[in-house]
C-alpha atoms as a PDB file:
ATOM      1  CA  UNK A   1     -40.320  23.970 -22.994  1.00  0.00           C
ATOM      2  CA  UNK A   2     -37.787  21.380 -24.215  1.00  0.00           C
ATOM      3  CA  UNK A   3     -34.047  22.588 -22.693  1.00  0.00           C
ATOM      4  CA  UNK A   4     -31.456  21.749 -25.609  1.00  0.00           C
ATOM      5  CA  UNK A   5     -28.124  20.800 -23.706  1.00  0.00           C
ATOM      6  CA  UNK A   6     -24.581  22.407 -26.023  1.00  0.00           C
ATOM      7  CA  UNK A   7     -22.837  18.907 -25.372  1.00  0.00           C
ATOM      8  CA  UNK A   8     -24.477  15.508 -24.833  1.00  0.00           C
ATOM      9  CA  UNK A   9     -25.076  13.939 -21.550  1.00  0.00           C
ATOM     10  CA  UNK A  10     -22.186  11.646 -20.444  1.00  0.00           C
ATOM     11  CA  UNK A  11     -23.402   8.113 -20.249  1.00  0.00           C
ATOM     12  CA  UNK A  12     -24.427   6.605 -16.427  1.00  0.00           C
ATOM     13  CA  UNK A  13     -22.754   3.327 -17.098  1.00  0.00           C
ATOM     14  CA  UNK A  14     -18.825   4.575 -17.256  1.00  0.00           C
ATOM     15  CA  UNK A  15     -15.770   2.926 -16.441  1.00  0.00           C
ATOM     16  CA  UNK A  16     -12.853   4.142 -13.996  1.00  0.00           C
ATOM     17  CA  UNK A  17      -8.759   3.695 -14.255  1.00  0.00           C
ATOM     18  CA  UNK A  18      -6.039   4.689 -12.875  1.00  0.00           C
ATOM     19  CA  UNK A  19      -3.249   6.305 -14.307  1.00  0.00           C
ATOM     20  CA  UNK A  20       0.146   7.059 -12.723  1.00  0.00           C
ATOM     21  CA  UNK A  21       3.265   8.336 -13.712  1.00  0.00           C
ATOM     22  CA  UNK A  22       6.608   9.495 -13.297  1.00  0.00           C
ATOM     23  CA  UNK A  23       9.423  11.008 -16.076  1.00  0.00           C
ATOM     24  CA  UNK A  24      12.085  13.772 -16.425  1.00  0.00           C
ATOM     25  CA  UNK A  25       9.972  16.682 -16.106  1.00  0.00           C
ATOM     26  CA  UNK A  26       9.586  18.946 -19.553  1.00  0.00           C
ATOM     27  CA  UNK A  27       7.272  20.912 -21.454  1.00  0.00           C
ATOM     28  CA  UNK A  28       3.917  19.308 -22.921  1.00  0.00           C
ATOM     29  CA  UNK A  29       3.953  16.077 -20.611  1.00  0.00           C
ATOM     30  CA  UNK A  30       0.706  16.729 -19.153  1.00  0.00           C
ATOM     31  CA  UNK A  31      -0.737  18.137 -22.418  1.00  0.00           C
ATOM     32  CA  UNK A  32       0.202  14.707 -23.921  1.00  0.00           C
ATOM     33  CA  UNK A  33      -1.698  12.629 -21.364  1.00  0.00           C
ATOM     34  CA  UNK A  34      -4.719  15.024 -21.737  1.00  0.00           C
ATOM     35  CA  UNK A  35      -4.848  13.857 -25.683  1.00  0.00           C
ATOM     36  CA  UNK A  36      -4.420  10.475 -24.788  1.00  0.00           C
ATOM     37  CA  UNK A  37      -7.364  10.624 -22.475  1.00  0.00           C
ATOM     38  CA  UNK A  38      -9.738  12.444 -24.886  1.00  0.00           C
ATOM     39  CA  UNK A  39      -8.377  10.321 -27.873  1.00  0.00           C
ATOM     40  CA  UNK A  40      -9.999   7.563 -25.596  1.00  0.00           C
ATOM     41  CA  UNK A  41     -13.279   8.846 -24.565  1.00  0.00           C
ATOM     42  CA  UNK A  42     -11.292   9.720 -20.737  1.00  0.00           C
ATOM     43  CA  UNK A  43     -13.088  12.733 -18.291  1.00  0.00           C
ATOM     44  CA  UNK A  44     -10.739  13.714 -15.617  1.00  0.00           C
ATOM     45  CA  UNK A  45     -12.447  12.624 -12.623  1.00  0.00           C
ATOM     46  CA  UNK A  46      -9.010  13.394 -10.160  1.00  0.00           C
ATOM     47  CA  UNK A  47      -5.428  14.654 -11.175  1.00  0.00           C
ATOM     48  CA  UNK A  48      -2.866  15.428  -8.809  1.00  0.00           C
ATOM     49  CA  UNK A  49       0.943  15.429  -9.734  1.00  0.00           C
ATOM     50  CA  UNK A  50       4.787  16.831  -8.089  1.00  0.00           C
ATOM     51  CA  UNK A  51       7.109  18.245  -9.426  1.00  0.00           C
ATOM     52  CA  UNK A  52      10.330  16.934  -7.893  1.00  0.00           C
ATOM     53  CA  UNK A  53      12.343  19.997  -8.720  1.00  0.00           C
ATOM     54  CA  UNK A  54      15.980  18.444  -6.878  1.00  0.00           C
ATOM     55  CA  UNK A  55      15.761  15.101  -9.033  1.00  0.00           C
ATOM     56  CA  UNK A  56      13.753  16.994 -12.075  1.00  0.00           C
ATOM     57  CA  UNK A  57      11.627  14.449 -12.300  1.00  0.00           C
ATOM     58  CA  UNK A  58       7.283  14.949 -12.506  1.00  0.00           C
ATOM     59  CA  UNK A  59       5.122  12.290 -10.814  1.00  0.00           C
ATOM     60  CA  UNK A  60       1.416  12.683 -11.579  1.00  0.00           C
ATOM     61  CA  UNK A  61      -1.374  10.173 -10.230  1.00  0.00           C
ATOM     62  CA  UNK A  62      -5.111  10.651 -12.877  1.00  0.00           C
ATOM     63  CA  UNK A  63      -8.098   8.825 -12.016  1.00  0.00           C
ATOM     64  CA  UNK A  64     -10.538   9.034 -15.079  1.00  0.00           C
ATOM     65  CA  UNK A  65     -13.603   7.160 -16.310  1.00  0.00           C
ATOM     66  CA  UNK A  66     -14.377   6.467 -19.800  1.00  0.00           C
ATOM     67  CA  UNK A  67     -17.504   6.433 -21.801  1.00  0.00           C
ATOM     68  CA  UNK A  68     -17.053   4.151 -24.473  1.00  0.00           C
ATOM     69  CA  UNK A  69     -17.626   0.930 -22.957  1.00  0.00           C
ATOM     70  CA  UNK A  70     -15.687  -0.946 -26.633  1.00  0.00           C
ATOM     71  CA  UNK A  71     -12.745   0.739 -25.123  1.00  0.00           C
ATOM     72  CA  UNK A  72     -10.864  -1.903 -22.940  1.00  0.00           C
ATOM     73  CA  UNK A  73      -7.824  -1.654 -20.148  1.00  0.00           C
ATOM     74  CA  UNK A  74      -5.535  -3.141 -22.864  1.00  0.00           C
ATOM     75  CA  UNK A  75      -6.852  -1.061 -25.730  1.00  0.00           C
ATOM     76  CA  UNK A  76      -5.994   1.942 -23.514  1.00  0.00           C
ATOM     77  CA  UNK A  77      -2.614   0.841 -22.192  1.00  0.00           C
ATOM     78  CA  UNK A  78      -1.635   0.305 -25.552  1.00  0.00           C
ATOM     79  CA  UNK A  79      -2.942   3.710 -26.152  1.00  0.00           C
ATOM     80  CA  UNK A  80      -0.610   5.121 -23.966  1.00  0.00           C
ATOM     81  CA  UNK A  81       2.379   3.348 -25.148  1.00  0.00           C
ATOM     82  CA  UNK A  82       3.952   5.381 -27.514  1.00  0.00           C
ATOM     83  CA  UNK A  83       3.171   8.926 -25.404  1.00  0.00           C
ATOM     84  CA  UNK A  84       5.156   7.277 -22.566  1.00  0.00           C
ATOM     85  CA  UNK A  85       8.133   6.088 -25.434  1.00  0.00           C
ATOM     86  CA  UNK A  86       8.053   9.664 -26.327  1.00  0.00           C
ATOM     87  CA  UNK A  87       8.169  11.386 -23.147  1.00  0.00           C
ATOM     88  CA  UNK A  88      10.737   8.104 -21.507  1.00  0.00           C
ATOM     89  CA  UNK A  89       8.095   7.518 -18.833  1.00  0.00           C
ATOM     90  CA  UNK A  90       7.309   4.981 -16.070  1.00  0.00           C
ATOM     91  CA  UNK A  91       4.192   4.262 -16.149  1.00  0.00           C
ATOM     92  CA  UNK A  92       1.065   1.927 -14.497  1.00  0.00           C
ATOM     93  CA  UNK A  93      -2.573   1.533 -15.669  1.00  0.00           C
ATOM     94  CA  UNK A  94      -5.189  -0.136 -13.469  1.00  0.00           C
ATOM     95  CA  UNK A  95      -9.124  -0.985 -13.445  1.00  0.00           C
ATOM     96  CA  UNK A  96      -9.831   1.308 -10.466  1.00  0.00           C
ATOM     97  CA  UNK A  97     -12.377  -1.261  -9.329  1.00  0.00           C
ATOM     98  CA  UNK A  98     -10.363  -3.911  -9.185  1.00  0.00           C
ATOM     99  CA  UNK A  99      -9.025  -4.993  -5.488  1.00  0.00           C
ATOM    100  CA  UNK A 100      -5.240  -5.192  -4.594  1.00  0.00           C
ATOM    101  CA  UNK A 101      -4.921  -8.880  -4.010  1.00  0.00           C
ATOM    102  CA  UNK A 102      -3.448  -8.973  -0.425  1.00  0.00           C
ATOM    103  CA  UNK A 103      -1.513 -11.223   1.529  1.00  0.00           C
ATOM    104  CA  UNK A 104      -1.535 -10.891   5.149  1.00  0.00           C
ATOM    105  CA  UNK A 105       1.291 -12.254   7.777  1.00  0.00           C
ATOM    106  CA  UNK A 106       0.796 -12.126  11.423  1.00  0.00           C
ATOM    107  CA  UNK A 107       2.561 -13.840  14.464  1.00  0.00           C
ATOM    108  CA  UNK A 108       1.421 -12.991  18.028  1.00  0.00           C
ATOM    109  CA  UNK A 109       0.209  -9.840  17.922  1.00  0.00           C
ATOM    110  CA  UNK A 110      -3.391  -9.525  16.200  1.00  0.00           C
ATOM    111  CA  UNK A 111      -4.477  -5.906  16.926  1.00  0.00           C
ATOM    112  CA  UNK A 112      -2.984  -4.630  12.882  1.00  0.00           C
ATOM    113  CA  UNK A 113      -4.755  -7.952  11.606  1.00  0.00           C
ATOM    114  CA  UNK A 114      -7.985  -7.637  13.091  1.00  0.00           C
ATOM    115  CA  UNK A 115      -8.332  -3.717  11.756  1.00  0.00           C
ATOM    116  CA  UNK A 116      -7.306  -4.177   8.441  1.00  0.00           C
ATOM    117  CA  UNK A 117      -9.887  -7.748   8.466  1.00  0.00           C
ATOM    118  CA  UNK A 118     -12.753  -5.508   9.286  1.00  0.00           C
ATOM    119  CA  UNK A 119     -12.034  -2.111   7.076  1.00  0.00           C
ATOM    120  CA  UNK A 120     -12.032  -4.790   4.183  1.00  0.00           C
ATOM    121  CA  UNK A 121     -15.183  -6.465   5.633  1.00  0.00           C
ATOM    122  CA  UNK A 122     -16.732  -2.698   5.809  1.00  0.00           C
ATOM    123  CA  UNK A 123     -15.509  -1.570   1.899  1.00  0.00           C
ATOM    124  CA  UNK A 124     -13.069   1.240   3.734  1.00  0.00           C
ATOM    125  CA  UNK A 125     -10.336  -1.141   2.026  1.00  0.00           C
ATOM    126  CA  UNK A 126     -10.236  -2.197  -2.065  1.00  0.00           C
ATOM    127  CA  UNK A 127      -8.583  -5.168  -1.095  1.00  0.00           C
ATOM    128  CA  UNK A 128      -9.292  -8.837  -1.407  1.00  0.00           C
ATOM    129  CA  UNK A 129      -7.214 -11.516   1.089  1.00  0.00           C
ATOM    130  CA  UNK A 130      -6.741 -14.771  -0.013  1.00  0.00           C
ATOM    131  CA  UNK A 131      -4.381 -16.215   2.412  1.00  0.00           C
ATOM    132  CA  UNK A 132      -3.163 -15.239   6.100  1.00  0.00           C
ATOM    133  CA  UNK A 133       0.318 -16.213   6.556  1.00  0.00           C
ATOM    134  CA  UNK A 134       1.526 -17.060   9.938  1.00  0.00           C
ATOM    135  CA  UNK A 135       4.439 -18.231  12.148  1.00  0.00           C
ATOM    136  CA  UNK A 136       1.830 -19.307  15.085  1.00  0.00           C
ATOM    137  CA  UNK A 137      -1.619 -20.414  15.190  1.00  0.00           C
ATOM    138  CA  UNK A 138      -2.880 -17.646  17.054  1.00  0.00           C
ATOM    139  CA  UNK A 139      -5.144 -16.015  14.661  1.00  0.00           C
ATOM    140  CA  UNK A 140      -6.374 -19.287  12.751  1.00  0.00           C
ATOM    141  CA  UNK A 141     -10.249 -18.758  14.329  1.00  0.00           C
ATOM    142  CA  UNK A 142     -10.231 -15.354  13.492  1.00  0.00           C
ATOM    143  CA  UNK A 143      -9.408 -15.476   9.620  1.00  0.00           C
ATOM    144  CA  UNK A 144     -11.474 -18.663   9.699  1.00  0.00           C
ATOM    145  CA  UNK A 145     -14.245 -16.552  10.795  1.00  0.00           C
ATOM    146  CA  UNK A 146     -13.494 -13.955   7.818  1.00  0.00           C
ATOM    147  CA  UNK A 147     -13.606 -17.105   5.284  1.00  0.00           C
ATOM    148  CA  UNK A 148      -9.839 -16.674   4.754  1.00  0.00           C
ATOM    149  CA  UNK A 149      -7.230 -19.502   4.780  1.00  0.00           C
ATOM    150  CA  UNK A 150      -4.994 -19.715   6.902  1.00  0.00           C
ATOM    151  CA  UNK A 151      -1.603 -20.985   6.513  1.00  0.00           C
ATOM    152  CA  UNK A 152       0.665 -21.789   9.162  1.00  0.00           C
ATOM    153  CA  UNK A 153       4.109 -21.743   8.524  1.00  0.00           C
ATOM    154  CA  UNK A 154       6.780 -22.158  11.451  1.00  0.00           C
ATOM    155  CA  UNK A 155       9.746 -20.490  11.248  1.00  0.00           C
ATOM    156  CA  UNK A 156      13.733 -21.861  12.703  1.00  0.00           C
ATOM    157  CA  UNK A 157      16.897 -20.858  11.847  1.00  0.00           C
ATOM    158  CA  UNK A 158      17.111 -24.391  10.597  1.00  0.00           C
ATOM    159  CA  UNK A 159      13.648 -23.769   8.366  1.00  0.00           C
ATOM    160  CA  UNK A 160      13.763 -20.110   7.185  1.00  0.00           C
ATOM    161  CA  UNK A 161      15.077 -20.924   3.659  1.00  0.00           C
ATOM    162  CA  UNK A 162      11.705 -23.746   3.194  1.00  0.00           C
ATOM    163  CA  UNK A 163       9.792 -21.268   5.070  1.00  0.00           C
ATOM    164  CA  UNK A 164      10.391 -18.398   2.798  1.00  0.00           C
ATOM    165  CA  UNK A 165      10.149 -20.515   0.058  1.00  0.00           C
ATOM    166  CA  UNK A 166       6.963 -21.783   0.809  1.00  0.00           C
ATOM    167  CA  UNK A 167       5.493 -18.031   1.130  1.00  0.00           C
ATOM    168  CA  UNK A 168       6.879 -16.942  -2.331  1.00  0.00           C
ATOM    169  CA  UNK A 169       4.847 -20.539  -4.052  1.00  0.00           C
ATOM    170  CA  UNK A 170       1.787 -18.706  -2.432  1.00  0.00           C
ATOM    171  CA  UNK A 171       2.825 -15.461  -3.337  1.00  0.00           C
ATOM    172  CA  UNK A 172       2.590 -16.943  -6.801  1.00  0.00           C
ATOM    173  CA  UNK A 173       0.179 -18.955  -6.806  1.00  0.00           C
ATOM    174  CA  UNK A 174      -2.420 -16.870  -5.019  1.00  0.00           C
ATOM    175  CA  UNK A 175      -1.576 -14.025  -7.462  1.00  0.00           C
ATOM    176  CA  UNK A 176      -0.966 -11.327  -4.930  1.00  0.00           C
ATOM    177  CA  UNK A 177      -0.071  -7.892  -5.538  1.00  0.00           C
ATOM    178  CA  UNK A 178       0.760  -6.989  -1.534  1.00  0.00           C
ATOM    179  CA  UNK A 179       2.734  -8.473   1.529  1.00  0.00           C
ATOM    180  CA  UNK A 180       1.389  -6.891   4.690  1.00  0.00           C
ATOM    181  CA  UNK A 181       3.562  -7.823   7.563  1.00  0.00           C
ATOM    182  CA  UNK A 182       1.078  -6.729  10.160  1.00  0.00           C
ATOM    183  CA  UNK A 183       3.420  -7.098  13.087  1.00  0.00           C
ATOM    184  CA  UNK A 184       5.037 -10.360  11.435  1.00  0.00           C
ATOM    185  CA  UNK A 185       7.842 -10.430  13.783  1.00  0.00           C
ATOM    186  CA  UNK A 186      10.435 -12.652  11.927  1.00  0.00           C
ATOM    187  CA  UNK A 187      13.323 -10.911   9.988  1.00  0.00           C
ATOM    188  CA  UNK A 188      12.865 -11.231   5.859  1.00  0.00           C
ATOM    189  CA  UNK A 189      15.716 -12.936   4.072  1.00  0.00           C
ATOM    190  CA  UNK A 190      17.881 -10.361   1.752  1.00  0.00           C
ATOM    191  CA  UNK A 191      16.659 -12.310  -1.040  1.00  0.00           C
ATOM    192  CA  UNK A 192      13.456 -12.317   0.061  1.00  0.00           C
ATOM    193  CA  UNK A 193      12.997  -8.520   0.284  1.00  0.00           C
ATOM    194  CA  UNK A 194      14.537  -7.847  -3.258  1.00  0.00           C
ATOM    195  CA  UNK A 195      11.595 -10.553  -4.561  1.00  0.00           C
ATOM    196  CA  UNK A 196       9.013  -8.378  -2.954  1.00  0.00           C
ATOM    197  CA  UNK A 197      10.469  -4.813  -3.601  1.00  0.00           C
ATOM    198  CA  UNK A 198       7.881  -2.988  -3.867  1.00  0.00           C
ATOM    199  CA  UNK A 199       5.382  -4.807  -2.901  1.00  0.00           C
ATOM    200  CA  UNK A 200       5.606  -5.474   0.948  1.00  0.00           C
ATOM    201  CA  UNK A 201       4.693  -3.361   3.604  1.00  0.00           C
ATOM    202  CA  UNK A 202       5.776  -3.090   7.109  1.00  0.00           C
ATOM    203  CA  UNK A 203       4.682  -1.335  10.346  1.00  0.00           C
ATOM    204  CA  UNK A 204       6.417  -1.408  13.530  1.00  0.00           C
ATOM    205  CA  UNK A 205       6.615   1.488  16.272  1.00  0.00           C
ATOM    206  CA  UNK A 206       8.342   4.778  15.720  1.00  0.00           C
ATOM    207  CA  UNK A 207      10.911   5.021  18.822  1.00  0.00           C
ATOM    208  CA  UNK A 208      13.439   3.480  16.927  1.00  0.00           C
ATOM    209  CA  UNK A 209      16.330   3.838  16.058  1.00  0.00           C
ATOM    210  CA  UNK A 210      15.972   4.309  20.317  1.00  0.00           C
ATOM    211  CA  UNK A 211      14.491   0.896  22.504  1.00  0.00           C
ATOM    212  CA  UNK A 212      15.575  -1.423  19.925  1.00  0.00           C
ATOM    213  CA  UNK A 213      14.391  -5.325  21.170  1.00  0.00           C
ATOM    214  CA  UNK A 214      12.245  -7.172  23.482  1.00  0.00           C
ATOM    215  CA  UNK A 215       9.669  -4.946  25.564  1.00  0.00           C
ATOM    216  CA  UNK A 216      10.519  -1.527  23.465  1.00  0.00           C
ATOM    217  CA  UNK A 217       7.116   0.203  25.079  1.00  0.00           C
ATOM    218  CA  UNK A 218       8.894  -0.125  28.646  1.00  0.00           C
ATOM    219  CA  UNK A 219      11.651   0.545  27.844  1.00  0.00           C
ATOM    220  CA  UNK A 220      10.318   3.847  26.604  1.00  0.00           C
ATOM    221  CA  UNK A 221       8.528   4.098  30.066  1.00  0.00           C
ATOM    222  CA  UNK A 222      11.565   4.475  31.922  1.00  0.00           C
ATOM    223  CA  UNK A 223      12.842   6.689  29.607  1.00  0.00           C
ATOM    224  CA  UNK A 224       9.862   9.228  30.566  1.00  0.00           C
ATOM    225  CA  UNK A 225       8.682   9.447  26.472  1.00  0.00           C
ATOM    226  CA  UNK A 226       5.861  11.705  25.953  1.00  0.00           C
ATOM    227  CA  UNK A 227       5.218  10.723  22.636  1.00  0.00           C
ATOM    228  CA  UNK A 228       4.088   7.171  20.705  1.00  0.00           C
ATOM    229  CA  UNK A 229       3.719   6.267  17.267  1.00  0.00           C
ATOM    230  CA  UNK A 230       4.413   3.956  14.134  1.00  0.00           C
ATOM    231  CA  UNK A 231       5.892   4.140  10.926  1.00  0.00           C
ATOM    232  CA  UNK A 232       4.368   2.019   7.867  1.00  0.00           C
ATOM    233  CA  UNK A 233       7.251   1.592   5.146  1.00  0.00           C
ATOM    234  CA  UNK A 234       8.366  -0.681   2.479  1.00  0.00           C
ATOM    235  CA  UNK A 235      10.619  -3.378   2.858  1.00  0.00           C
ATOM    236  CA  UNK A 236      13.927  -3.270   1.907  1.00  0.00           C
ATOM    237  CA  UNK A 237      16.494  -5.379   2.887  1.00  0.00           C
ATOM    238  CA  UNK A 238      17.931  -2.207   5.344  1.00  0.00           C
ATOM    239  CA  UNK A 239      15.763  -3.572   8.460  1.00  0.00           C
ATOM    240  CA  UNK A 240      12.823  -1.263   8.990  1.00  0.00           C
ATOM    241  CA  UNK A 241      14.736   1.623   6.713  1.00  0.00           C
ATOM    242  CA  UNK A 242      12.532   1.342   3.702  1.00  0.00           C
ATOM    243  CA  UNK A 243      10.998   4.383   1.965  1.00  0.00           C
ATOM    244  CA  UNK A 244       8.422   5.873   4.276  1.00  0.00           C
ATOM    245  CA  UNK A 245       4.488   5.739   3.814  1.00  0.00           C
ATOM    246  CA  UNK A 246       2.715   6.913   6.460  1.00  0.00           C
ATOM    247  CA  UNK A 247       3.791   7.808  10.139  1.00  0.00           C
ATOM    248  CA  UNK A 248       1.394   9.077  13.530  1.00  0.00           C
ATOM    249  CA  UNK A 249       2.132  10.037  16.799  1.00  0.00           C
ATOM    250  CA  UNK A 250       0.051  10.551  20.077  1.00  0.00           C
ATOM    251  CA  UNK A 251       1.031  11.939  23.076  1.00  0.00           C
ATOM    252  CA  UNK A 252       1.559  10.366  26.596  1.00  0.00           C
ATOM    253  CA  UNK A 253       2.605  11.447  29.903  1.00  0.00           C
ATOM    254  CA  UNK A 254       4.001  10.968  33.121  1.00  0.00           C
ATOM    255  CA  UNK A 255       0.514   9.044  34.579  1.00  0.00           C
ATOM    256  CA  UNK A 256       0.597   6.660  31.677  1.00  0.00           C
ATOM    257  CA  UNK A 257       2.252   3.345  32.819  1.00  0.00           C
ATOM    258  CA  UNK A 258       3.771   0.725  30.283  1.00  0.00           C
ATOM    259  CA  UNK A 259       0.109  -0.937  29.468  1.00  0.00           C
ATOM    260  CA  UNK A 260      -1.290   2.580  28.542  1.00  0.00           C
ATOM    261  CA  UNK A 261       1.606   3.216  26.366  1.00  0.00           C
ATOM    262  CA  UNK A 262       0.952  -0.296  24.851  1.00  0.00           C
ATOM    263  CA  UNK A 263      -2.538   0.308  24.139  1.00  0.00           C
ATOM    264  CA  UNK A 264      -1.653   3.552  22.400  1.00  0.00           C
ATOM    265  CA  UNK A 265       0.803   2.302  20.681  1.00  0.00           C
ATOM    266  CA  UNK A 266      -1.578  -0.729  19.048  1.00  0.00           C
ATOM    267  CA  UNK A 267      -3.905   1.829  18.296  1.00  0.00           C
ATOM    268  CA  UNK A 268      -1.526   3.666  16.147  1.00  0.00           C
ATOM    269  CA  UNK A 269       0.362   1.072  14.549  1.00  0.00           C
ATOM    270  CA  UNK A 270      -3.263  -0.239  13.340  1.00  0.00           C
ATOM    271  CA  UNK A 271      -4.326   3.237  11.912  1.00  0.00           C
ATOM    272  CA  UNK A 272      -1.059   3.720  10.046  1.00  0.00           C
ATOM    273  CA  UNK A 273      -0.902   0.188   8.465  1.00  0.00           C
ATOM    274  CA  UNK A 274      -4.429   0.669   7.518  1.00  0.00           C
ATOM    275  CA  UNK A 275      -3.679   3.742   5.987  1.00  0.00           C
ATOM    276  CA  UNK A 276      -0.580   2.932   4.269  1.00  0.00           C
ATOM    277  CA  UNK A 277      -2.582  -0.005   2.890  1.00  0.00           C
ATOM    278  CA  UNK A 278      -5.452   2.105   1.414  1.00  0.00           C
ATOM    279  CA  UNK A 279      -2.952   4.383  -0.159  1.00  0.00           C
ATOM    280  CA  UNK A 280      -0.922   1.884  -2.004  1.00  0.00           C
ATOM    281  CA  UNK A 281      -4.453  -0.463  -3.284  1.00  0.00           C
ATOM    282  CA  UNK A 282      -5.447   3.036  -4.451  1.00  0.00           C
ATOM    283  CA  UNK A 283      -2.458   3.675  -6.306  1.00  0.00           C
ATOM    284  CA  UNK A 284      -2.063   6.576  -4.554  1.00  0.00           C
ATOM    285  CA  UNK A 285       1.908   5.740  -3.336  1.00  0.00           C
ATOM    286  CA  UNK A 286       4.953   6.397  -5.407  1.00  0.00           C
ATOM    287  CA  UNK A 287       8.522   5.340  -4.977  1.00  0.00           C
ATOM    288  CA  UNK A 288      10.727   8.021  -5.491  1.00  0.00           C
ATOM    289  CA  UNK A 289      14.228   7.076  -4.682  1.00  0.00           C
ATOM    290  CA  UNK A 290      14.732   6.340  -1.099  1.00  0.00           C
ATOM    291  CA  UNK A 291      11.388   7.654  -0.407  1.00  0.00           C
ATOM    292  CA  UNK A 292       7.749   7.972  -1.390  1.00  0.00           C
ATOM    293  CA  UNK A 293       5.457  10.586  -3.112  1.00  0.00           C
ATOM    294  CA  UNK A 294       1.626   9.939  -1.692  1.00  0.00           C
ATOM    295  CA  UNK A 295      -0.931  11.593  -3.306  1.00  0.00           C
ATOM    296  CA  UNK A 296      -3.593  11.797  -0.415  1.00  0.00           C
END
């Protein structure tokens, strides 16, 4: 016996975006972005959104596919144009498929480069790397052996203006979205920050503001620390203040000599970069203010 279905089947072959937001919060915002959606042929595939009640502002992050495949990414961010004129709202729109173009800068230590290298290699990461950036020549096998080029660019006092100006021409150039400073150890220019605001992530480990310089991990040792982690934040030109993304601890103890708090803290630092990169090339990461909303 033939089944009749009360609403047709939705199409295999559908297309996914990303939507996200942020506004003064009021009455009928999300009721407006659910017209626009079915105005377009959207489905809600996954909505989250937080309502910042001290600032009284709304952020909200919709992933949705659409089934009209004459509907384009323009068509539907000119769709949304005069909703966000209406409800004054910041606003992004993104092919969820396509890959956060994603520059990479490394000096001496590779253990942040390697990870994020293989999650991309493995799909856990939508990004695509087009260029390693680095101060030493280290790591030029290793991206050669990912088919990534590598550029090395020494850094002086006397050379940090030509240096930085050489990494913005391939910032350009290369079209990239994100600046991973995977334990890039030189300090960014003021200038050079505002440029990338935004778009530039850094990782280094969480006992600061405590063991500031050379050797932090034993210096921590003979402070008898029991815990290790790292803090993944965007750069700002307040050194290694930015707003927050992602942080991780683990625990140590009293047996654990400076190597084994070195090897825990590598560990760390690479899961928290890694993560704070997913999150922002899924347009899951928000600035809000001085710090971020992440929609997990």
């Amino acid at each position: 016996m033939r089944t009749e279905h009360a609403f047709p089947l939705r199409p295999q072959s559908s297309r996914e975006f990303i939507l996200t937001l942020s506004c003064p919060d009021r009455a009928g915002l999300v009721h407006a972005v659910s017209g626009f959606l079915v105005r377009h042929c959207g489905n809600i595939l996954d909505s989250r959104q937080f309502d910042d009640r001290l600032q009284d502002r709304l952020f909200m992050r919709v992933h949705f596919d659409v089934s009209d495949p004459k509907i384009a990414l323009e068509e539907l961010r000119s769709g949304f144009g005069p909703v966000a004129e209406a409800f004054r709202i910041s606003w992004q729109l993104h092919d969820a498929s396509t890959p956060t173009r994603t520059l990479i800068m490394v000096s001496k230590f590779g253990h942040c480069l390697n990870d994020l290298l293989f999650r991309k290699s493995t799909g856990a990461l939508t990004i695509e790397v087009p260029a390693i950036v680095s101060n030493h020549r280290d790591f030029e096998p290793l991206a050669h052996s990912h088919g990534i080029p590598y550029h090395h660019i020494p850094v002086t006092p006397e050379t940090k203006a030509e240096a930085e100006a050489r990494l913005l021409e391939l910032v350009d150039q290369l079209d990239i979205d994100l600046v991973v400073l995977a334990r890039y150890t030189q300090v960014l220019s003021d200038d050079l920050c505002k440029r990338l605001d935004g778009r530039a992530i850094n990782i280094h480990h969480s006992l600061l503001p405590s063991f500031k310089g050379a050797r932090p991990y034993h210096q921590a040792h003979r402070r008898g620390v029991k815990l290790v982690g790292a803090t993944a934040h965007y750069v700002t030109p307040d050194l290694d203040e930015g707003p927050i993304i992602e942080q991780d601890v683990v625990r140590v103890g009293h047996a654990d000599d400076p190597d084994a708090l070195i090897t825990a803290g590598r560990d760390v630092e690479a899961r928290v970069l890694a993560h704070a990169v997913q999150w922002h090339s899924e347009r899951r990461v928000m600035l809000n203010g001085n710090h971020t909303v992440v929609f997990r």
